[in-house]
Protein backbone atom coordinates (compact mmCIF):
# COMPACT_ATOMS: atom_id res chain seq x y z
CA UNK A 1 -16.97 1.19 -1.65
CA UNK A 2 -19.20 0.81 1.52
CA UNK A 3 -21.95 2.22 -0.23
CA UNK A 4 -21.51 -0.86 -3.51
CA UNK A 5 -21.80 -3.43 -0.62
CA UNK A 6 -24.52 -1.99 0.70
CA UNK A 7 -26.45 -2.04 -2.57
CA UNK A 8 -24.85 -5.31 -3.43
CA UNK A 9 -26.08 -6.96 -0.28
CA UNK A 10 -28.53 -4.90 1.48
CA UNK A 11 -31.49 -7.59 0.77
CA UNK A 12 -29.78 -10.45 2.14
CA UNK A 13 -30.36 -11.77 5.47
CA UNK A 14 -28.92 -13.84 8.20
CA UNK A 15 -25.02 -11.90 6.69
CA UNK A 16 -23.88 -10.81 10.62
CA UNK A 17 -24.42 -14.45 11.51
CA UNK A 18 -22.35 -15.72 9.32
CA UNK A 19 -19.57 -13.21 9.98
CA UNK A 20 -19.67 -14.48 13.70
CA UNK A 21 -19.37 -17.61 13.48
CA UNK A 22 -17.02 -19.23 14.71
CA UNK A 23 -17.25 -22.87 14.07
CA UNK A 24 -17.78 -21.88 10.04
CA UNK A 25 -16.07 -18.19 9.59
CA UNK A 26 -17.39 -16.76 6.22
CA UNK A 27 -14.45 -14.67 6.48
CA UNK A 28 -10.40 -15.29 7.58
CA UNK A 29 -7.97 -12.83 8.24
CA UNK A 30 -4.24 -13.57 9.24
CA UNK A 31 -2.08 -11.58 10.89
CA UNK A 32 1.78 -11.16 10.03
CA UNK A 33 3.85 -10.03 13.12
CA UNK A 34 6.26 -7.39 11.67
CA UNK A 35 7.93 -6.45 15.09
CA UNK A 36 10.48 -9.21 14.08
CA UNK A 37 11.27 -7.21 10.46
CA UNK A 38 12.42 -4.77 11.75
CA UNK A 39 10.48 -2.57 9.97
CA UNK A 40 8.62 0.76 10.38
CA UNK A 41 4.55 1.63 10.41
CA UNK A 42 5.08 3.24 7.40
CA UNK A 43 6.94 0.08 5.93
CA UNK A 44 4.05 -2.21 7.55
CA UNK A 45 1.31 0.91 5.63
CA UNK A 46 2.83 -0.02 2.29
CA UNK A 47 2.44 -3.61 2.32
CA UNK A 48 0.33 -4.80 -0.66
CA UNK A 49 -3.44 -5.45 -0.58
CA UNK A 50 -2.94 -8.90 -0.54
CA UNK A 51 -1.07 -8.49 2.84
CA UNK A 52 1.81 -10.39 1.92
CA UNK A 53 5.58 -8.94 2.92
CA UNK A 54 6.84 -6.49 0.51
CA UNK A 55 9.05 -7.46 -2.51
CA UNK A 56 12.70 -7.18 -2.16
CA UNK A 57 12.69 -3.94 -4.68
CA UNK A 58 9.00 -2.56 -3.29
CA UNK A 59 10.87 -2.76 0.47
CA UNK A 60 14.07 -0.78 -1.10
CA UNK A 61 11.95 2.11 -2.62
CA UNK A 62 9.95 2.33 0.65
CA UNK A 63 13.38 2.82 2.70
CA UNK A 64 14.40 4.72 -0.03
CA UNK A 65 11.28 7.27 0.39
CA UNK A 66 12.57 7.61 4.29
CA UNK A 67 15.92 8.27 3.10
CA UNK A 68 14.80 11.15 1.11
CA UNK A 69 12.85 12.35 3.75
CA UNK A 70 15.54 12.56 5.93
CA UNK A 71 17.54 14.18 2.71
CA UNK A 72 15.17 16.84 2.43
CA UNK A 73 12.45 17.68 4.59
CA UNK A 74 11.32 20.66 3.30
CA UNK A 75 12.06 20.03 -0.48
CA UNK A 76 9.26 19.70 -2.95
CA UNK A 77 9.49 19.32 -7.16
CA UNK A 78 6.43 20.46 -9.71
CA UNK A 79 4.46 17.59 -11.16
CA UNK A 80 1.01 18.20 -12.77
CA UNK A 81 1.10 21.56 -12.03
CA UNK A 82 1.50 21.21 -7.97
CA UNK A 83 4.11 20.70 -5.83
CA UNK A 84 5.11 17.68 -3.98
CA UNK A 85 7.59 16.58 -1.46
CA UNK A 86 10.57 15.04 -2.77
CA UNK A 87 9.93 11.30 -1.17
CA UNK A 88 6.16 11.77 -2.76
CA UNK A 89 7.56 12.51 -5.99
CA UNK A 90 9.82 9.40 -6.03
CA UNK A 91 7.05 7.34 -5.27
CA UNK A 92 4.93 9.04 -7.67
CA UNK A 93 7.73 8.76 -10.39
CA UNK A 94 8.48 5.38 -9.34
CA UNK A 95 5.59 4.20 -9.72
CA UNK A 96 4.75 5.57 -13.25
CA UNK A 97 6.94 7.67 -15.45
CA UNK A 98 10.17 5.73 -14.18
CA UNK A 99 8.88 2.15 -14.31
CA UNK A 100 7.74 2.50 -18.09
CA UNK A 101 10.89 3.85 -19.15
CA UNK A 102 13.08 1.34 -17.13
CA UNK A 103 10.50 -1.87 -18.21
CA UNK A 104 11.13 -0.26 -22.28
CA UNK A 105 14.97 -0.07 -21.45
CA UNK A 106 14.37 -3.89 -20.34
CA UNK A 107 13.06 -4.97 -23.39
């Protein structure tokens, strides 16, 4: 990704100016304090890229992945010919496999 920038902007001049500026930012970010979620860093690791709070259902399978951990640290299941820890393959599951089949049982 750093490398597309580079080529994307590497003639341009006068960019680290306009990054520093602070009358006329080129660029904003905002912060959202979690410490009053109640949340963990791994909670605050999955939020989504446009770094707004987690969905009621994305924040259950997140807790849901710490559950399992605490379920079964050392388990693991096949999938694609490896293995993976049990929280890992709930996510992974979750995320593909699972969500199809519950969006076509939906329908």
């Amino acid at each position: 990704m750093l490398d597309a920038i580079h080529e994307r902007f590497k003639g341009t001049t006068g960019l680290y100016a306009r990054l520093t500026n602070h009358q006329q930012p080129s660029s904003r970010f905002q912060l959202l304090p979690l410490e009053h979620f109640g949340l963990t860093d791994d909670l605050y690791i999955k939020m989504n890229a446009r770094g707004k709070p987690l969905t009621p259902f994305e924040t259950f399978k997140a807790r849901f992945e710490e559950f399992l951990k605490e379920l079964f640290p050392t388990g693991t299941r096949k999938i694609g010919g490896g293995d993976l820890s049990v929280p890992d393959f709930f996510a992974m599951r979750m995320d593909t496999q699972w969500t199809i089949s519950f969006g076509a049982t939906r329908q």
